[in-house]
N, C-alpha and C. Protein backbone atom coordinates (compact mmCIF):
# COMPACT_ATOMS: atom_id res chain seq x y z
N UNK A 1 4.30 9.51 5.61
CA UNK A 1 2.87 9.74 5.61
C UNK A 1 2.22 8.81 4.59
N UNK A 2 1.32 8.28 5.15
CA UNK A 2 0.38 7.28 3.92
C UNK A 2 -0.68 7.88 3.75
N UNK A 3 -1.11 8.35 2.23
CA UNK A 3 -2.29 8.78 2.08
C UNK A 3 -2.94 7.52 1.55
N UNK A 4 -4.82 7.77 2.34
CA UNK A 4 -5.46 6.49 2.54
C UNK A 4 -7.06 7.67 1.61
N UNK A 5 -7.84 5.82 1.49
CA UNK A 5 -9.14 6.44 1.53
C UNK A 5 -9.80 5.33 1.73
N UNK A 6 -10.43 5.16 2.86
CA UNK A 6 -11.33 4.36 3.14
C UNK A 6 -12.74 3.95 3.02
N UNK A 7 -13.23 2.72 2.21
CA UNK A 7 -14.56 2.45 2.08
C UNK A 7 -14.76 1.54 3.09
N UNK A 8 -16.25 1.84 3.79
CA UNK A 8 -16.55 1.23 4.82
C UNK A 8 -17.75 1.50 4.47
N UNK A 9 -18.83 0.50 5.84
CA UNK A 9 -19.90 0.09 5.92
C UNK A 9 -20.68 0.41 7.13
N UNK A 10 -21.71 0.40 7.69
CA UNK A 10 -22.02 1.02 9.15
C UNK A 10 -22.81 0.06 9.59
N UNK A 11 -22.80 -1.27 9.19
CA UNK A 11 -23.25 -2.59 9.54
C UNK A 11 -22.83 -2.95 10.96
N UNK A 12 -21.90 -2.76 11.22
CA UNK A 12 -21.06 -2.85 12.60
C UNK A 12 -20.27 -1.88 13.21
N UNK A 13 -20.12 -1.99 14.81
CA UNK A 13 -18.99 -0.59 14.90
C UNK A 13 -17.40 -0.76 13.99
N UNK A 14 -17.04 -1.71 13.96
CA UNK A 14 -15.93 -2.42 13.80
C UNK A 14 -14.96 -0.82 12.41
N UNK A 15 -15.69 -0.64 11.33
CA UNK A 15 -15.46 0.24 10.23
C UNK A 15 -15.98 2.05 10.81
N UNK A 16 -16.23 1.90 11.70
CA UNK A 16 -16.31 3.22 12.94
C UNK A 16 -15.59 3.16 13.64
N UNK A 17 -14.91 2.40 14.01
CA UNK A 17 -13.37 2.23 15.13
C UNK A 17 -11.99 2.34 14.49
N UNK A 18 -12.23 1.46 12.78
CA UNK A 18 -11.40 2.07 11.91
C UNK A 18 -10.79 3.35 11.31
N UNK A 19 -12.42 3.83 11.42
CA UNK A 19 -12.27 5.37 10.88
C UNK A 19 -11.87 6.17 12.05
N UNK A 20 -12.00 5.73 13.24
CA UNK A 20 -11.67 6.89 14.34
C UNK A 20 -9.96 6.38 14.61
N UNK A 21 -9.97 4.93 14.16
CA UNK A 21 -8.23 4.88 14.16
C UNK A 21 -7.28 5.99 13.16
N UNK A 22 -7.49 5.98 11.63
CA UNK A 22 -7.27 6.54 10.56
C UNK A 22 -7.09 8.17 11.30
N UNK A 23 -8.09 8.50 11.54
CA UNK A 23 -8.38 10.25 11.69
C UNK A 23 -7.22 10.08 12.62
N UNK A 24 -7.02 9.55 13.84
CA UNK A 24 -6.22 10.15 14.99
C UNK A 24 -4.89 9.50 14.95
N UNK A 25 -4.27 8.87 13.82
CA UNK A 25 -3.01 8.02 13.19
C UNK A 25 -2.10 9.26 12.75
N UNK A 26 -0.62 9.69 13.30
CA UNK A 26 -0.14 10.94 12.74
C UNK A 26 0.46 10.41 11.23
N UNK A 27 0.34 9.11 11.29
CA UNK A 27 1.23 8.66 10.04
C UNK A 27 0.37 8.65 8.51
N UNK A 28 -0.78 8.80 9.08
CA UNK A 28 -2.02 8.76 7.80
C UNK A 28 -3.03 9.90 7.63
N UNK A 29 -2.64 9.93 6.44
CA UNK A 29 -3.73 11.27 5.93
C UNK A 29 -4.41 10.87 4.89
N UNK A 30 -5.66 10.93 5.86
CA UNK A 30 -6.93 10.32 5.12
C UNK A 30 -7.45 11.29 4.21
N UNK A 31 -7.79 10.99 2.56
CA UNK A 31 -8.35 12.06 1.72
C UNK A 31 -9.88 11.62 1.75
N UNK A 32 -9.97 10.19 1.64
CA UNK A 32 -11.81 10.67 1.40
C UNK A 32 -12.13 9.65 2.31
N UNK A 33 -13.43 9.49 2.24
CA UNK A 33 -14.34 7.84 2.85
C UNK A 33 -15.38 7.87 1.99
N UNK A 34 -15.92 6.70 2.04
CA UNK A 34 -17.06 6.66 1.13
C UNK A 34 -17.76 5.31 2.24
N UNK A 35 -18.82 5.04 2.00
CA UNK A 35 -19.84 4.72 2.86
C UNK A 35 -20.72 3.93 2.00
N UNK A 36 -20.77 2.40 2.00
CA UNK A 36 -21.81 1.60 0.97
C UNK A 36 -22.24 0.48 2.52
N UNK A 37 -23.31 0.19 2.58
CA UNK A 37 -24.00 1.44 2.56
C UNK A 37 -24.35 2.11 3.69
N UNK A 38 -25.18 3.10 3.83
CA UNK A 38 -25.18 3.92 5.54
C UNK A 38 -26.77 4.74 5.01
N UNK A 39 -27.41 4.69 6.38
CA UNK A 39 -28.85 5.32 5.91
C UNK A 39 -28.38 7.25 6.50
N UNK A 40 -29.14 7.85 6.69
CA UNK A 40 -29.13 9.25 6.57
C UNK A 40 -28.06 9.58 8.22
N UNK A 41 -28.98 8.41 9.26
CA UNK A 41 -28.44 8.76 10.76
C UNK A 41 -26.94 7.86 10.51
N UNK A 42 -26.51 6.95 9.91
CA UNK A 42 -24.92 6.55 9.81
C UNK A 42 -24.69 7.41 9.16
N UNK A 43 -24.77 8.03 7.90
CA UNK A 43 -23.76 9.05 7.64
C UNK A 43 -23.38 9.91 8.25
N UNK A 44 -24.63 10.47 9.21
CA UNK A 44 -24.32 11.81 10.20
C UNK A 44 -23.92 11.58 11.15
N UNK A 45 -23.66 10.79 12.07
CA UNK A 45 -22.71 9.84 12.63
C UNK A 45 -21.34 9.95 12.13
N UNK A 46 -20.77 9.29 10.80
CA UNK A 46 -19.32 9.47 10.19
C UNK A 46 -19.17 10.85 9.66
N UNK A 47 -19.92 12.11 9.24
CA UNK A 47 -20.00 13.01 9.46
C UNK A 47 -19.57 14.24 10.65
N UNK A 48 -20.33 13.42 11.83
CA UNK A 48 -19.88 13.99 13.08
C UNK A 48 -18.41 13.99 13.33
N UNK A 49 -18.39 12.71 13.38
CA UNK A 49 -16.65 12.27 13.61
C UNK A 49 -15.74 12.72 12.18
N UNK A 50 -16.15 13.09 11.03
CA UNK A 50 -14.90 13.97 10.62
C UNK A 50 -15.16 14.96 10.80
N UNK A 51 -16.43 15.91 11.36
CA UNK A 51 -15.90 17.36 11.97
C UNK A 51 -15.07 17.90 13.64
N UNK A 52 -15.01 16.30 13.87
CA UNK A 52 -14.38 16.55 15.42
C UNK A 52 -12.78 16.94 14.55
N UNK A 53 -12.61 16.21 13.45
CA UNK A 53 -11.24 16.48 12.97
C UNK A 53 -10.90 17.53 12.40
N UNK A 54 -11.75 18.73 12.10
CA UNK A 54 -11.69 19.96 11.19
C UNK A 54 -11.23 19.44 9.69
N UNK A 55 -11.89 18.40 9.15
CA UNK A 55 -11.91 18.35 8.32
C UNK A 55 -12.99 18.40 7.21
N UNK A 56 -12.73 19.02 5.68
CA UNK A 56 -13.68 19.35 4.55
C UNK A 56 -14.51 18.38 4.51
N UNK A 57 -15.67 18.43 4.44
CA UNK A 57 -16.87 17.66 4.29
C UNK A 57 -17.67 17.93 3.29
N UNK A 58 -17.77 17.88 2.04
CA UNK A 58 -17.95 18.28 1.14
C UNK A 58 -19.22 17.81 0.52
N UNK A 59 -20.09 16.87 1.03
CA UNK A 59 -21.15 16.67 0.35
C UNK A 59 -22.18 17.40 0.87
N UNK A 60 -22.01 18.30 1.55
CA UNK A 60 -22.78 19.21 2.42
C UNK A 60 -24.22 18.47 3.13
N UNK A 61 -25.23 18.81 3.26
CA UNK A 61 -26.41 18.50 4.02
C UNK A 61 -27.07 16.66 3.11
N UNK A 62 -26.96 15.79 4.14
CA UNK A 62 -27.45 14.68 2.59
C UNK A 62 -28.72 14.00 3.66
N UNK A 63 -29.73 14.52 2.99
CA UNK A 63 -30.92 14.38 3.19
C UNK A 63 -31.05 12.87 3.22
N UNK A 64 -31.01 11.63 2.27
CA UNK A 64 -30.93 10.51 2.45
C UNK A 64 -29.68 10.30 1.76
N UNK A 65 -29.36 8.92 1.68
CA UNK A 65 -27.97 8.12 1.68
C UNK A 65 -28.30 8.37 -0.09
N UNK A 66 -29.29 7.94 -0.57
CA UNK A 66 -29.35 8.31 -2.22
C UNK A 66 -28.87 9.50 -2.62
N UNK A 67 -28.66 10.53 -1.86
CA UNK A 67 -28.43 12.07 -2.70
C UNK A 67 -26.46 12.00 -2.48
N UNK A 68 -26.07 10.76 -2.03
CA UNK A 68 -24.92 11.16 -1.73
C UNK A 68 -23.57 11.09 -2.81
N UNK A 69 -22.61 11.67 -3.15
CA UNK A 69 -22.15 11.69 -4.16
C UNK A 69 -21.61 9.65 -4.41
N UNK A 70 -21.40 9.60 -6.09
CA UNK A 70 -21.21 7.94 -6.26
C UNK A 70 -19.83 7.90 -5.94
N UNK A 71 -19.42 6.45 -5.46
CA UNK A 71 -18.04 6.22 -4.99
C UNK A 71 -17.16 6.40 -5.75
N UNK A 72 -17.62 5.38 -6.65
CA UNK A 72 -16.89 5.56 -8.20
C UNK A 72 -16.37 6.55 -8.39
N UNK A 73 -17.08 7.79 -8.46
CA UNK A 73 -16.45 9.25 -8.82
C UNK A 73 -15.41 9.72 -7.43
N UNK A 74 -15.75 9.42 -6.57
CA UNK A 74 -14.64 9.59 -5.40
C UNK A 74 -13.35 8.80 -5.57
N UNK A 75 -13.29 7.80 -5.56
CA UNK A 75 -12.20 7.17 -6.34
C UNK A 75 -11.57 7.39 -7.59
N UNK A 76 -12.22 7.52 -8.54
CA UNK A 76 -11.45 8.43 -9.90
C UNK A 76 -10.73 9.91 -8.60
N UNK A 77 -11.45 10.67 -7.82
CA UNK A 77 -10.86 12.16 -7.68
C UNK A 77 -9.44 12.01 -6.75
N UNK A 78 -9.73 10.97 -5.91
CA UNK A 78 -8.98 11.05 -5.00
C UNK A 78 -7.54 9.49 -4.71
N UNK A 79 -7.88 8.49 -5.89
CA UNK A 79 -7.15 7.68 -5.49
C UNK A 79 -6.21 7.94 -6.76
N UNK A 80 -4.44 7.44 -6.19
CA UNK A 80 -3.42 7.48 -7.21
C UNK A 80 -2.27 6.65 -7.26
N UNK A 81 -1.67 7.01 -7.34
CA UNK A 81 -0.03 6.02 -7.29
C UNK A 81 0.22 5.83 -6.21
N UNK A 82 0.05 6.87 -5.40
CA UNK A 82 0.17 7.30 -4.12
C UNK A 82 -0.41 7.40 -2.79
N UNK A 83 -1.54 6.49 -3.39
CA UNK A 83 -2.57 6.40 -2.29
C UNK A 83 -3.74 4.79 -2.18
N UNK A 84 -3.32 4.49 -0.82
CA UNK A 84 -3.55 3.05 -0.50
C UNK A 84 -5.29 3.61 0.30
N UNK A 85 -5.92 2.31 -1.39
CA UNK A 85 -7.42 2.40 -1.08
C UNK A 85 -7.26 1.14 -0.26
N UNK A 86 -8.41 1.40 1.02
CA UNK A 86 -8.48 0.26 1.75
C UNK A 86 -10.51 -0.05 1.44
N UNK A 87 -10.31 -1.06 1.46
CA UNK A 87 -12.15 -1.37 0.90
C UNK A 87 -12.07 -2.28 3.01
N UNK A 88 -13.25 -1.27 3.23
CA UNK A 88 -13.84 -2.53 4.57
C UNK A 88 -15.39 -2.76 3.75
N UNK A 89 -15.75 -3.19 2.48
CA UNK A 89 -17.10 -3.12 1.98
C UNK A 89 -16.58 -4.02 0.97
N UNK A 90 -18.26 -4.30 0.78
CA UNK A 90 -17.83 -5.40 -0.83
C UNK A 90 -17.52 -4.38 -1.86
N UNK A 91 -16.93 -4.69 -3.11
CA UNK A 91 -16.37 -3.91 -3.88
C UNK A 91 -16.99 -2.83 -4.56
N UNK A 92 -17.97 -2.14 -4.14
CA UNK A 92 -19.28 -1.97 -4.90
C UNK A 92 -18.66 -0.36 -5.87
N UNK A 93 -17.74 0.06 -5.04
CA UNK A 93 -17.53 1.63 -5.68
C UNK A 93 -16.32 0.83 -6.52
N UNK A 94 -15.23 0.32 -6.59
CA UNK A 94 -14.62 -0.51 -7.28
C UNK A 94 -15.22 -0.63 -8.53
N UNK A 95 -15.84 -1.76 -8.38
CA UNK A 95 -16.40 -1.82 -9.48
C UNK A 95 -17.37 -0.61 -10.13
N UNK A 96 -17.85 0.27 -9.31
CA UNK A 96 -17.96 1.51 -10.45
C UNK A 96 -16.90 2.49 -10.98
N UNK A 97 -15.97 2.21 -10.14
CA UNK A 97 -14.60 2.79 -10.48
C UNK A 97 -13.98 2.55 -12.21
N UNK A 98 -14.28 1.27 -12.28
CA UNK A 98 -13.60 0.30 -13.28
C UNK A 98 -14.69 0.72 -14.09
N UNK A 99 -15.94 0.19 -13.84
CA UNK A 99 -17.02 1.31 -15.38
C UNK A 99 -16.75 2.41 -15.73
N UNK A 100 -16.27 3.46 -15.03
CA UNK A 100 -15.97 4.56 -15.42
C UNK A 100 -14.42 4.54 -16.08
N UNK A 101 -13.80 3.60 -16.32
CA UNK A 101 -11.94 3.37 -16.51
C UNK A 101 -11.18 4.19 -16.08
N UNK A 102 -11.63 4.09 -14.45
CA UNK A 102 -10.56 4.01 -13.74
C UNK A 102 -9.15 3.25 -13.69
N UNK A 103 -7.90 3.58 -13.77
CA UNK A 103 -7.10 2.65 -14.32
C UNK A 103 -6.25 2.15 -12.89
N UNK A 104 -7.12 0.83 -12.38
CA UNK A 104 -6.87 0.24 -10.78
C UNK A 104 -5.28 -0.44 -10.80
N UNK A 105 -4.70 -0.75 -11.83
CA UNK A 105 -3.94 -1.46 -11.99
C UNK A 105 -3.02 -1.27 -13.46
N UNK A 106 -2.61 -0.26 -13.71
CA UNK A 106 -2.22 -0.09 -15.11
C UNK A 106 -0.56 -1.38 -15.09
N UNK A 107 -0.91 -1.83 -16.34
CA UNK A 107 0.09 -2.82 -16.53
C UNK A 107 -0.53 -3.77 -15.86
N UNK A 108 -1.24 -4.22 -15.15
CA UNK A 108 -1.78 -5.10 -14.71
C UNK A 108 -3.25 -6.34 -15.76
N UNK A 109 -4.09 -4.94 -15.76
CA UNK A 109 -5.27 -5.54 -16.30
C UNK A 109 -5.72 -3.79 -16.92
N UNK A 110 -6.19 -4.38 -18.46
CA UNK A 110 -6.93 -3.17 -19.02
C UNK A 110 -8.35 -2.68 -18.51
């Protein structure tokens, strides 16, 4: 089993075909997604499609794309030793990851 978490974009279907690959993959168990960026109707859109999966959706009702929780903090909760972040986006939660010292690479880079 590979646990994943995918950042994507709703610029194209291309990171919506991804995510509907991920969900229906028996080999991958997806913990989060994060979304840079998506207006209110793309989120509810990638929304829709993780409740076809019975899965936790946790930012509950998000009125616009601003009220939505920061990536950064999704990545500190959910990425580890053990889990292959895939970025389909420019680095944008990354790099808030790393402001917050997140440690992306220990032994690597401080």
């Amino acid at each position: 089993m590979i646990h994943v978490v995918w950042e994507m974009e709703t610029g194209g279907p291309d990171d919506f075909l991804t995510l509907l690959l991920l969900l229906g993959h028996q080999a991958v168990n997806l913990k989060a997604v994060t979304i840079t960026p998506g207006s209110p109707q793309q989120i509810g859109l990638v929304r829709k499609a993780l409740s076809f999966f019975n899965l936790d959706i946790r930012a509950g009702d998000i009125p616009t794309s601003d009220n939505a929780e920061d990536g950064g903090e999704v990545l500190r909760r959910y990425c580890d030793s053990n889990t292959t972040l895939i970025p389909g986006t420019p680095l944008k939660n990354l790099g808030s990851a790393i402001r917050l010292n997140f440690p992306v690479c220990p032994g690597v880079a401080p």
